[in-house]
N, C-alpha and C. Protein backbone atom coordinates (compact mmCIF):
# COMPACT_ATOMS: atom_id res chain seq x y z
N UNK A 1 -26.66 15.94 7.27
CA UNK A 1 -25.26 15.64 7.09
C UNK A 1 -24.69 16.64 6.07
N UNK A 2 -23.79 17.03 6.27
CA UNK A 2 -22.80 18.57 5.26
C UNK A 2 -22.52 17.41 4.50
N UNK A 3 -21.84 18.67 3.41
CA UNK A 3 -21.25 18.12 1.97
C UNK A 3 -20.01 17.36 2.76
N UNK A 4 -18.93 17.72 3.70
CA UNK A 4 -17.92 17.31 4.05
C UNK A 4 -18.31 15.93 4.75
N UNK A 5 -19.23 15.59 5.77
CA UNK A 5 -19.28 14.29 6.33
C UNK A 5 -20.18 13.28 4.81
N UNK A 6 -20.62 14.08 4.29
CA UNK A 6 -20.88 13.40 3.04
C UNK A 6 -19.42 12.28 2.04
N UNK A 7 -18.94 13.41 1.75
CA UNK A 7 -17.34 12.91 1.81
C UNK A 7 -16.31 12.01 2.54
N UNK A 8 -16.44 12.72 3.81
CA UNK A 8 -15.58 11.44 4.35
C UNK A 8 -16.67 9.92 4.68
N UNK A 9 -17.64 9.84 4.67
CA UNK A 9 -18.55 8.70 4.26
C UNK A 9 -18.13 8.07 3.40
N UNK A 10 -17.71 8.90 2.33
CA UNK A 10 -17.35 7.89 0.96
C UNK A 10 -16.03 7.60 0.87
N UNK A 11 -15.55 8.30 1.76
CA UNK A 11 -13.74 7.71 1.55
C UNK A 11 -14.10 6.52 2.64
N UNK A 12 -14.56 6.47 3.60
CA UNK A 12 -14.70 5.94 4.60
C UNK A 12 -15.04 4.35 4.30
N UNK A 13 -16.20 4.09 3.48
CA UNK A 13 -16.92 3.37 2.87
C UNK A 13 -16.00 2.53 1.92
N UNK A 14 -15.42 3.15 1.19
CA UNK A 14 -13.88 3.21 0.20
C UNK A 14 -12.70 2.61 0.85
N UNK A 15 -12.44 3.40 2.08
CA UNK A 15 -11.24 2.36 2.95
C UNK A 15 -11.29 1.38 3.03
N UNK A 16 -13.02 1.19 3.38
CA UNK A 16 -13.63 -0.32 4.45
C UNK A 16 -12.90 -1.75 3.30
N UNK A 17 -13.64 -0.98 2.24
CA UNK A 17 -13.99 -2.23 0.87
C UNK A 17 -12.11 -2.65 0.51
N UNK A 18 -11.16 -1.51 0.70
CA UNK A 18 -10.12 -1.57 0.33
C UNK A 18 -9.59 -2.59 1.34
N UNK A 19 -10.04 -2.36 2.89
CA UNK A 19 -9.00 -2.98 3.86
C UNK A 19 -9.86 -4.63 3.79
N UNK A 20 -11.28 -4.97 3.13
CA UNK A 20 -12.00 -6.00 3.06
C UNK A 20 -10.82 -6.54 2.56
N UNK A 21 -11.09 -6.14 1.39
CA UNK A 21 -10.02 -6.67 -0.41
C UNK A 21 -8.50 -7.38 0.39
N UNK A 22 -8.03 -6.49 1.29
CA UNK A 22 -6.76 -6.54 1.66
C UNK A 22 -6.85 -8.19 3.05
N UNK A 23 -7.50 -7.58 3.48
CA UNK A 23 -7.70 -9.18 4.27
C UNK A 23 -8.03 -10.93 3.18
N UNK A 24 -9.16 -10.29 2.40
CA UNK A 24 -9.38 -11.86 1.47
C UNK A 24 -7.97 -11.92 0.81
N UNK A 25 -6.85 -10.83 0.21
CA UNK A 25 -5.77 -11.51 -0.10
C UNK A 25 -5.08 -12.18 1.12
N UNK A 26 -5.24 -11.71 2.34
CA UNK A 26 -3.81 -12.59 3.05
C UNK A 26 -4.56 -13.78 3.12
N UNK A 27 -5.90 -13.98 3.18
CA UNK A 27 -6.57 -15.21 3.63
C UNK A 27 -6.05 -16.13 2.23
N UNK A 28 -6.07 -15.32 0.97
CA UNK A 28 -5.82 -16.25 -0.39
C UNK A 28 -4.32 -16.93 0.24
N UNK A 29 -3.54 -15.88 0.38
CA UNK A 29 -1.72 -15.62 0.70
C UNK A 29 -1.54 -17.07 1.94
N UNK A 30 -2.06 -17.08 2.78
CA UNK A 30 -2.10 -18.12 4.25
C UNK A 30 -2.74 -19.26 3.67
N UNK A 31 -3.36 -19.38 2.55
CA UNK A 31 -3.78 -21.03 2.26
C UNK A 31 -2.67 -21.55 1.00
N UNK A 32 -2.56 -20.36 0.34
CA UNK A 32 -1.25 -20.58 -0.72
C UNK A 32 0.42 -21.03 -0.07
N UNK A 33 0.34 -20.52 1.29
CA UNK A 33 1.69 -20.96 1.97
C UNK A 33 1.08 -22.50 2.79
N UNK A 34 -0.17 -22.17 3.12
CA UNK A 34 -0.06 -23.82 3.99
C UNK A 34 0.05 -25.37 3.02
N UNK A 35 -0.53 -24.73 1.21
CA UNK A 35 -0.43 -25.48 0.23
C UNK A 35 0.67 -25.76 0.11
N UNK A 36 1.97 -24.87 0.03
CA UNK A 36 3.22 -25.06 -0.43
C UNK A 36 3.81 -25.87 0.33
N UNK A 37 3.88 -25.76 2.19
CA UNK A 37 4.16 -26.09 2.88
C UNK A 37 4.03 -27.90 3.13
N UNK A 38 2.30 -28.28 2.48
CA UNK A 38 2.20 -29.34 2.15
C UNK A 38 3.00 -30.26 1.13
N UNK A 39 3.41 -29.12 0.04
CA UNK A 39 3.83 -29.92 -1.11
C UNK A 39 5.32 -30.28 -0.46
N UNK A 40 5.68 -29.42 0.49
CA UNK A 40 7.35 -29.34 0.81
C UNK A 40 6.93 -30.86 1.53
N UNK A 41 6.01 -31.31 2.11
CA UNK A 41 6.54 -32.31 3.60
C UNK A 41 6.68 -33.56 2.51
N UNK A 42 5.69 -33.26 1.59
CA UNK A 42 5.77 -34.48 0.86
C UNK A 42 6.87 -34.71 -0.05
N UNK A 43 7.28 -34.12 -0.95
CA UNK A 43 8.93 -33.44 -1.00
C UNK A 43 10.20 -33.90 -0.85
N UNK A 44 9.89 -34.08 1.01
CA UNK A 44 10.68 -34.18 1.96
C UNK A 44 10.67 -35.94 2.04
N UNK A 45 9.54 -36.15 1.82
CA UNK A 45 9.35 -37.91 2.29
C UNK A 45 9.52 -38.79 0.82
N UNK A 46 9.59 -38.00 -0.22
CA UNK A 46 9.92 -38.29 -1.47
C UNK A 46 11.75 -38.40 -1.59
N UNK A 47 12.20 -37.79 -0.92
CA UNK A 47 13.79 -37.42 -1.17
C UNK A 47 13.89 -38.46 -0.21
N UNK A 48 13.30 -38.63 0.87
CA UNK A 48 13.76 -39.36 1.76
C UNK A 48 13.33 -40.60 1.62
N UNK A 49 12.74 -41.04 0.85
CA UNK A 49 12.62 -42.66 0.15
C UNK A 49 13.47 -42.57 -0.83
N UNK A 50 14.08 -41.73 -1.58
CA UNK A 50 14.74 -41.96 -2.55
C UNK A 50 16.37 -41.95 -2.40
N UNK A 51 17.10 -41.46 -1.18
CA UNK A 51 18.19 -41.94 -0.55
C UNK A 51 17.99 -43.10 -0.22
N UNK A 52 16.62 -42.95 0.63
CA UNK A 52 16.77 -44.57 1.49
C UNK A 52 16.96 -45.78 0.56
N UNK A 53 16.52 -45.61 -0.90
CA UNK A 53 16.27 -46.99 -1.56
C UNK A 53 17.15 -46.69 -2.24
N UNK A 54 18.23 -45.65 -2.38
CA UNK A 54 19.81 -45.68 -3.52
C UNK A 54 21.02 -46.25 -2.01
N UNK A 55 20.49 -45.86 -1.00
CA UNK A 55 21.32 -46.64 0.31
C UNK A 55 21.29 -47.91 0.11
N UNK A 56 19.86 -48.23 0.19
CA UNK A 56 19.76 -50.17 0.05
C UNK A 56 20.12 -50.34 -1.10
N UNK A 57 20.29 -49.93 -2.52
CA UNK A 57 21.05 -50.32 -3.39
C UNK A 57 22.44 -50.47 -3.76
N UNK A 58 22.83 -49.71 -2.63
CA UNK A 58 24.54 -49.52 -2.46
C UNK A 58 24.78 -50.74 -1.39
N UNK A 59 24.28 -51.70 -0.95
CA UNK A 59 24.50 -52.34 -0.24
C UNK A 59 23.97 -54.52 -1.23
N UNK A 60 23.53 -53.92 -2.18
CA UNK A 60 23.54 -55.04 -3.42
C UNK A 60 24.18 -55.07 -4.34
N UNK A 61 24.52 -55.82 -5.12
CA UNK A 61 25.42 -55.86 -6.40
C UNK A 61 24.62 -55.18 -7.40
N UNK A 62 25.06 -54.37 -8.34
CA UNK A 62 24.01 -53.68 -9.00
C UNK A 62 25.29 -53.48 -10.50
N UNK A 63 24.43 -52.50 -11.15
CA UNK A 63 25.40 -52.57 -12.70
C UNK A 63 25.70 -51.12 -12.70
N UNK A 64 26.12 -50.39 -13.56
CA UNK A 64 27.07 -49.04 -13.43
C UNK A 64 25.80 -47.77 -13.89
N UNK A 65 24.54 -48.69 -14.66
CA UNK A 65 23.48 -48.06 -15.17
C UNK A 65 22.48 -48.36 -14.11
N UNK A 66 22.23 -49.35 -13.43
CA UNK A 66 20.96 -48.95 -12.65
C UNK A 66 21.69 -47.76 -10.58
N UNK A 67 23.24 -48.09 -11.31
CA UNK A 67 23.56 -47.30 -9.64
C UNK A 67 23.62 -45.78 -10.69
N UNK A 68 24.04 -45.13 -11.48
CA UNK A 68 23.66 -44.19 -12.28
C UNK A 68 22.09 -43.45 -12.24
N UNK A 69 21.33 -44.61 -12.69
CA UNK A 69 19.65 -44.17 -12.58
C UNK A 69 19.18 -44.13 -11.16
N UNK A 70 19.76 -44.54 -9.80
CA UNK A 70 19.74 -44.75 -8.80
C UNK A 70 19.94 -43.21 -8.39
N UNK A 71 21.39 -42.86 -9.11
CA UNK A 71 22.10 -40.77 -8.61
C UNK A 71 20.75 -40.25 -9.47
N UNK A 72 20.39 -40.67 -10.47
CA UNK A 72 19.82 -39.77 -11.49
C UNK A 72 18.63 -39.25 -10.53
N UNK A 73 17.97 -40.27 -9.82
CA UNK A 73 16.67 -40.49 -9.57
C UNK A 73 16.61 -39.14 -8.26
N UNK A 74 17.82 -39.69 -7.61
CA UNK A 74 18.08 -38.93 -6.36
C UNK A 74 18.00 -37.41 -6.80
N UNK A 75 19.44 -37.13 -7.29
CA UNK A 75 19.02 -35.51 -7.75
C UNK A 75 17.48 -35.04 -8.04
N UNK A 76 16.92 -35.55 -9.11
CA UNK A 76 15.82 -35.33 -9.48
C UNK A 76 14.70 -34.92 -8.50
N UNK A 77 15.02 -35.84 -7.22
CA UNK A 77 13.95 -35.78 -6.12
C UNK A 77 14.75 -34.39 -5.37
N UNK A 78 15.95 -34.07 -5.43
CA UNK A 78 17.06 -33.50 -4.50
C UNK A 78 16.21 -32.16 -5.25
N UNK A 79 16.23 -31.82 -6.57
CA UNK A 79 15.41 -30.49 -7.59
C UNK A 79 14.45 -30.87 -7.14
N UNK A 80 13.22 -31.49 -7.16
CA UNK A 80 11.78 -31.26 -7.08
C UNK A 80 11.82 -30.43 -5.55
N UNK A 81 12.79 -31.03 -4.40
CA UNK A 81 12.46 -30.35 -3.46
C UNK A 81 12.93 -28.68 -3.08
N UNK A 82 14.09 -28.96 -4.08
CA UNK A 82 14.80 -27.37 -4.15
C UNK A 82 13.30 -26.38 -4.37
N UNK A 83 12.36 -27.02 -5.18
CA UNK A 83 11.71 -26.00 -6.46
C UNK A 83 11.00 -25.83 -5.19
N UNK A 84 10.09 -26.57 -4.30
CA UNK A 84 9.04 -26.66 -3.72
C UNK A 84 9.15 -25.90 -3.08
N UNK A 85 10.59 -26.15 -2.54
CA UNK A 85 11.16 -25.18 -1.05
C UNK A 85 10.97 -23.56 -1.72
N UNK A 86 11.48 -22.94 -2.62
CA UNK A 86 11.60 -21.93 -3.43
C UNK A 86 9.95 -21.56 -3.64
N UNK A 87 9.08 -22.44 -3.63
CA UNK A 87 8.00 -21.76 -3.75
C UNK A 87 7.34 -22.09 -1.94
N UNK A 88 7.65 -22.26 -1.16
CA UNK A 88 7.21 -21.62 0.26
C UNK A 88 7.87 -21.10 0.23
N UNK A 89 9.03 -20.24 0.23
CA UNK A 89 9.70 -19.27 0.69
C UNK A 89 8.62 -18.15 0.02
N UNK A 90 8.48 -18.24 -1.14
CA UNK A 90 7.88 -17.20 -1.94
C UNK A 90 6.33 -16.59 -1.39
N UNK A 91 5.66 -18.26 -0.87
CA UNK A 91 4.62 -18.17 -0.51
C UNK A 91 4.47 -17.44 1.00
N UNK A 92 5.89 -17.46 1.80
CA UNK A 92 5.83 -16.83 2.92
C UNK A 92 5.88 -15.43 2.75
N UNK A 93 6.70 -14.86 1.83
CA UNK A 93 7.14 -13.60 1.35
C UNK A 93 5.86 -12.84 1.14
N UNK A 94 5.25 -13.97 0.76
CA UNK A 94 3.43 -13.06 -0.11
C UNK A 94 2.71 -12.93 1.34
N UNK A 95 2.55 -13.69 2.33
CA UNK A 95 1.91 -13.75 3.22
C UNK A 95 2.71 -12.23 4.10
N UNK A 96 3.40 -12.21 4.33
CA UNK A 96 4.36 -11.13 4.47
C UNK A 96 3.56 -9.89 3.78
N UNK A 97 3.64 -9.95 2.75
CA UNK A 97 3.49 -8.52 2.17
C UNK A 97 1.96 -7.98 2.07
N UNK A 98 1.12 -9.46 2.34
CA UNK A 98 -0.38 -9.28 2.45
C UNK A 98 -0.76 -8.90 4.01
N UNK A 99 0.14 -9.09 4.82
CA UNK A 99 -0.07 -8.72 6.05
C UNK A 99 -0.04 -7.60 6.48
N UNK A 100 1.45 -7.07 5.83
CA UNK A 100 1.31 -5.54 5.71
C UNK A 100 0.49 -4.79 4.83
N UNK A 101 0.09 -4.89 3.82
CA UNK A 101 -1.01 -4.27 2.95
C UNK A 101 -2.45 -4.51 3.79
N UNK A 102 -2.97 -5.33 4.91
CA UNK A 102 -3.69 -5.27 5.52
C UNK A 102 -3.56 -4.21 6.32
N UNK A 103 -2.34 -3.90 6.86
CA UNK A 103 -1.67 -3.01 8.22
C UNK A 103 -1.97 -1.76 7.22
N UNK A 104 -1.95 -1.79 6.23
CA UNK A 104 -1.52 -0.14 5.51
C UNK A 104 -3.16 0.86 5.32
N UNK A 105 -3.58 -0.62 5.02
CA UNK A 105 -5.56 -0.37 4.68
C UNK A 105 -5.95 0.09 5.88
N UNK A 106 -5.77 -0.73 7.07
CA UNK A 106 -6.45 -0.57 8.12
C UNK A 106 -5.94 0.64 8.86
N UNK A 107 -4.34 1.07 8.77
CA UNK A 107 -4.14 2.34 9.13
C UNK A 107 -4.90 3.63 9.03
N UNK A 108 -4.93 3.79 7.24
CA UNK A 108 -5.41 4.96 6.03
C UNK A 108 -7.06 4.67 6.82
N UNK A 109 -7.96 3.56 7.22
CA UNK A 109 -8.79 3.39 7.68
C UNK A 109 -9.46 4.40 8.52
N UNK A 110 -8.39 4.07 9.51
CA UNK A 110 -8.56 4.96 11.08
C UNK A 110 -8.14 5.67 10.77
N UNK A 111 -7.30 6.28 10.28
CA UNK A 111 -7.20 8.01 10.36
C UNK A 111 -8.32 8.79 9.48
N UNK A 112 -8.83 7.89 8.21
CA UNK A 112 -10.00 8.77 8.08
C UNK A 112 -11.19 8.77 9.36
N UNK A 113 -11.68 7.88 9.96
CA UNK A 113 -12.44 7.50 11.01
C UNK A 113 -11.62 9.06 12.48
N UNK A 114 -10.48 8.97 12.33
CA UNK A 114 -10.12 9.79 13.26
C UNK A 114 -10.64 11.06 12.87
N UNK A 115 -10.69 11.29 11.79
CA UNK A 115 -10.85 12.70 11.15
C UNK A 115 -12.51 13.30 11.27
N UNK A 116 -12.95 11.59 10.83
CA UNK A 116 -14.38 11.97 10.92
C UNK A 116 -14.86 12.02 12.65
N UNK A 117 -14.26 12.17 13.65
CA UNK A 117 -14.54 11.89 14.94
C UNK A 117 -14.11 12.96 15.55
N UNK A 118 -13.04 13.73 14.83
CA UNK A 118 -12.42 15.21 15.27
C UNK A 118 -13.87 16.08 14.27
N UNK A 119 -13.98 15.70 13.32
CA UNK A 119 -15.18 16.47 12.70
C UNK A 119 -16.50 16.93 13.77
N UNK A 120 -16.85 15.70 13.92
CA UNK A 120 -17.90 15.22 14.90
C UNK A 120 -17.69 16.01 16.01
N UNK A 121 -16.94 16.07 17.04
CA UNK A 121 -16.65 16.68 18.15
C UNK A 121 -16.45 18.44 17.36
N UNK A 122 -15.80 18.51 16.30
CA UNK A 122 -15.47 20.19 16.37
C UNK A 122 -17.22 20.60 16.30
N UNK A 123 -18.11 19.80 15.57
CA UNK A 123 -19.79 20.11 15.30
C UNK A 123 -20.37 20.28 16.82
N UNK A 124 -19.94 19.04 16.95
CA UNK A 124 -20.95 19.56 18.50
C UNK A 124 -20.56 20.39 19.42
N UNK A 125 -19.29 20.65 19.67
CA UNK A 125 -18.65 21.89 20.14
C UNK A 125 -19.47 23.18 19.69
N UNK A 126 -19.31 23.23 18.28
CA UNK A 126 -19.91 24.21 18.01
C UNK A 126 -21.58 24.37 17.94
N UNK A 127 -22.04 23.57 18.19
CA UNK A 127 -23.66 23.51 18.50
C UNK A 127 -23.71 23.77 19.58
N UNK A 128 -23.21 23.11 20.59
CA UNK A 128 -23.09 23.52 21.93
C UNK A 128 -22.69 25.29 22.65
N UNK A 129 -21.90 25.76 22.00
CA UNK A 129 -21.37 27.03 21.76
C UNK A 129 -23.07 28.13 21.06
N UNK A 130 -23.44 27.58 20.27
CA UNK A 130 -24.83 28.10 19.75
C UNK A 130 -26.08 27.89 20.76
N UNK A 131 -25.90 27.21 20.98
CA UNK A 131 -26.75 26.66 22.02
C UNK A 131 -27.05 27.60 22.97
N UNK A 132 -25.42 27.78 23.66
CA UNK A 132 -24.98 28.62 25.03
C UNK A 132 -25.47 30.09 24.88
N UNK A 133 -25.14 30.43 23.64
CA UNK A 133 -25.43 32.12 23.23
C UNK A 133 -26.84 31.96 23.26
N UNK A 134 -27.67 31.21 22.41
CA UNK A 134 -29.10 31.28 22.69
C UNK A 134 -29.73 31.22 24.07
N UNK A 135 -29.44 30.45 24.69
CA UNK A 135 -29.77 30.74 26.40
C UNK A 135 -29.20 31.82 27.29
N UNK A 136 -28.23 32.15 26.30
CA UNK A 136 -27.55 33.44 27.68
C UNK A 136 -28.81 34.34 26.27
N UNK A 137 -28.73 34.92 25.28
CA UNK A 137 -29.26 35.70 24.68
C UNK A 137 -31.29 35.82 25.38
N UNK A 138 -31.81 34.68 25.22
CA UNK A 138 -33.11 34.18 25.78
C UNK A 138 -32.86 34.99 27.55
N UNK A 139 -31.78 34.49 28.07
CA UNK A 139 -31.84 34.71 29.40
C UNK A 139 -31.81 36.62 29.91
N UNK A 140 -30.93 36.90 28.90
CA UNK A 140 -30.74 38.56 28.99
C UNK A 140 -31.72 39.13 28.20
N UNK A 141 -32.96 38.91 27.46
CA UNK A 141 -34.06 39.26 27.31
C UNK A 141 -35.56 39.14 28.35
N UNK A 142 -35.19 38.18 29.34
CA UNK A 142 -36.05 37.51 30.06
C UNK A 142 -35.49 39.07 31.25
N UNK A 143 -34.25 38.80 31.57
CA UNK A 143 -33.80 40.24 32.25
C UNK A 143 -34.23 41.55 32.22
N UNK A 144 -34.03 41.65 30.78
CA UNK A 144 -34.68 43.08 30.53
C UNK A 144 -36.19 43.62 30.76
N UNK A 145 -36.83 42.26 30.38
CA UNK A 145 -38.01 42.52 30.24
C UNK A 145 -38.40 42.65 31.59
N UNK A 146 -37.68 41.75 32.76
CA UNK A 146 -38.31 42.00 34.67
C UNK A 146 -38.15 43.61 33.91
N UNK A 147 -36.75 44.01 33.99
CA UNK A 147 -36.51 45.51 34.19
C UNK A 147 -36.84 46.59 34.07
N UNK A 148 -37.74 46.01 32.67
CA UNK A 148 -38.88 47.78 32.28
C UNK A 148 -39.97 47.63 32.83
N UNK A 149 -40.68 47.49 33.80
CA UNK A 149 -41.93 47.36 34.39
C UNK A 149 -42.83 48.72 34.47
């Protein structure tokens, strides 16, 4: 093996580990969004018990402080889900950007792999080419020699 396929070995080797790295983040990125996604449904069923039971309280006699702690409660659930939502969006965004940083690894990948494969072919071309001269060279000695008898 030349100093040069020596080289692209090690970039090669180097890509691999880079485009590895780049996949275990989206895999981190795709469980961090299906987490968020969880926290949202629940969230969702939290806000939505907490209308439902300031509804049934609007439908009893109540005092100006527990229909107050009733809005208070609501908003509160109305923010927890704002926040949640704000972090799947974020968590999609990452999955997003880990997808492409996979795409970018695995590109830089193959084109060293392309390079080392144009390498490969220009070698055996040229072995082949050496090759050819040695048998025509072998063959036009084999000639000469019928010839001086």
């Amino acid at each position: 093996m030349t100093n040069k396929q020596k080289r692209i070995q090690k970039v090669i080797v180097h890509r691999e580990k880079e485009l590895d790295q780049r996949v275990v983040e989206l895999g981190k990125a795709r469980v961090e969004a299906e987490r968020a996604e969880i926290a949202l449904e629940l969230e969702r069923q939290r806000l939505a018990k907490a209308a439902a039971e300031r509804e049934a309280l609007a439908e009893q006699a109540m005092s100006a402080g527990d229909w107050r702690e009733a809005n208070e409660w609501l908003a509160s659930r109305a923010l927890s889900h704002q926040a949640v939502t704000r972090e799947v969006e974020k968590a999609a965004a990452q999955v997003e950007t880990s997808q492409g940083n996979v795409l970018t690894a695995r590109r830089a990948l193959k084109g060293v792999e392309m390079v080392e494969e144009r390498l490969k072919t220009e070698e055996r071309k040229a072995e082949e080419r050496a090759d050819q001269k040695l048998s025509d060279a072998f063959a036009q000695n084999i000639a000469r020699a019928k010839a001086k008898p």
